[in-house]
Protein backbone atom coordinates (compact mmCIF):
# COMPACT_ATOMS: atom_id res chain seq x y z
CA UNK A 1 -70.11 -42.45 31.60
CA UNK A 2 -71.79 -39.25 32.77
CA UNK A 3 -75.22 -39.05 33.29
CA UNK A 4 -76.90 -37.14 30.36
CA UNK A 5 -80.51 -36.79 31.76
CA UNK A 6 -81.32 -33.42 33.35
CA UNK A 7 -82.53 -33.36 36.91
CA UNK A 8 -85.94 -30.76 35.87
CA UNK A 9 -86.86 -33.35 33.06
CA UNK A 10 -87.22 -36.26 34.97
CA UNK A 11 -89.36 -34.48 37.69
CA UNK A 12 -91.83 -33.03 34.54
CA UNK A 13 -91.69 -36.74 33.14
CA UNK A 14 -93.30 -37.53 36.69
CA UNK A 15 -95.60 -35.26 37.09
CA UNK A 16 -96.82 -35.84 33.37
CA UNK A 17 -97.18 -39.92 34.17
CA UNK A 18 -98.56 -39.02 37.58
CA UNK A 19 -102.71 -39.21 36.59
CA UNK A 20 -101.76 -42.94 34.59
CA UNK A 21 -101.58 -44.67 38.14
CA UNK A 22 -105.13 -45.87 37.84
CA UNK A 23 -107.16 -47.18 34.70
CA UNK A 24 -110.52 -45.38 34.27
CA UNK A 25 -112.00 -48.72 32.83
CA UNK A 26 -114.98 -51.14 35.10
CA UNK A 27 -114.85 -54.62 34.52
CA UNK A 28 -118.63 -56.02 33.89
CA UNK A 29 -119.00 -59.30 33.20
CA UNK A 30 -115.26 -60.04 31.60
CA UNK A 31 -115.77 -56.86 29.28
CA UNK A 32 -114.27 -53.62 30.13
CA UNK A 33 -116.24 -50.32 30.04
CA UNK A 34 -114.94 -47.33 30.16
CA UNK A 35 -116.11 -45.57 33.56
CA UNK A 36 -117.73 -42.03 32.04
CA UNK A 37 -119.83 -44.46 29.28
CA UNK A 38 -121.35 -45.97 32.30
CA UNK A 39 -121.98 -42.48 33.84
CA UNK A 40 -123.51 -41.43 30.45
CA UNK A 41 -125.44 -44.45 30.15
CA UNK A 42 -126.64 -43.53 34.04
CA UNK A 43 -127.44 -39.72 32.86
CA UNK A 44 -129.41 -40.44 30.21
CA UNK A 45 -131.66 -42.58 32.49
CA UNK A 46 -131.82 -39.84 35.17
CA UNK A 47 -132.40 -37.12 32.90
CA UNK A 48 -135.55 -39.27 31.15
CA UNK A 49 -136.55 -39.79 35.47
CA UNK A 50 -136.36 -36.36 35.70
CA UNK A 51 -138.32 -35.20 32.50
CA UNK A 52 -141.29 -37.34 33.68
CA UNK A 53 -141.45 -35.95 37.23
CA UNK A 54 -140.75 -32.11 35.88
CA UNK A 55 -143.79 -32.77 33.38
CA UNK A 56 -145.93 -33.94 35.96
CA UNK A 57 -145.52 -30.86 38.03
CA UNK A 58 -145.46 -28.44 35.37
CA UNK A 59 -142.29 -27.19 35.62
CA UNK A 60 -141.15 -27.69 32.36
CA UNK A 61 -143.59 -25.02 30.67
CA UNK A 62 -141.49 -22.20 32.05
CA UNK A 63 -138.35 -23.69 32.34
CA UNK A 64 -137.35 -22.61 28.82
CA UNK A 65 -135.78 -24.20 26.26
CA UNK A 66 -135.83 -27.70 25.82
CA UNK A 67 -132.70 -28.12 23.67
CA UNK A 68 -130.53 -26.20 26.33
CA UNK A 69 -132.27 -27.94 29.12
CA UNK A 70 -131.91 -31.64 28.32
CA UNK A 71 -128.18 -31.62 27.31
CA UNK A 72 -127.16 -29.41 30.24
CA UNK A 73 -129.27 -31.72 32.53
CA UNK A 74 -127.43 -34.84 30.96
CA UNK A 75 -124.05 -32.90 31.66
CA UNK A 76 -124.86 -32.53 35.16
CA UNK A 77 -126.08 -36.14 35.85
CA UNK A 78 -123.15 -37.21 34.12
CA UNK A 79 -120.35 -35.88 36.21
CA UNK A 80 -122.30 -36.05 39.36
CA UNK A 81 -122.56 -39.79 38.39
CA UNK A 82 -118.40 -39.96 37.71
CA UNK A 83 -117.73 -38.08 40.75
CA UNK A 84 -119.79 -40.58 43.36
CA UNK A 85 -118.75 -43.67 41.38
CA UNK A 86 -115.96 -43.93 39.55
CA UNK A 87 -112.95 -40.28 41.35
């Protein structure tokens, strides 16, 4: 029986399975987490560290904005936080 499978599908098969090789979920005790809840969970925490020390120095008077401040900050926290821990 001839083989009905096209060499150029199986390689784009491949390279679509390729980023499945490792599961994005931490185990804590016997539950599992997904890994960017734990860096959101982390960024929220750093971002209310880093509204108390920016309102002690003043910063945060001319800063601007707080509503595009505080979710950008969160943003950043978060993927620095996925990038150390969890790529």
């Amino acid at each position: 029986m001839k083989n009905i499978t096209h060499p150029s599908a199986l390689v784009i098969i491949c390279l679509a399975t390729a980023g499945c090789a490792r599961n994005p979920n931490v185990d804590i005790a016997g539950s599992y987490f997904p890994g960017w809840m734990l860096a959101l969970a982390g960024a929220v925490a750093a971002t209310g560290a880093a509204h108390q020390l920016l309102r002690r120095k003043g910063v945060m008077r001319a800063a601007g904005h707080p509503a595009l401040i505080y979710p950008s900050m969160v943003l950043l926290f978060t993927c620095f936080f996925w990038l150390c821990f969890f790529a």
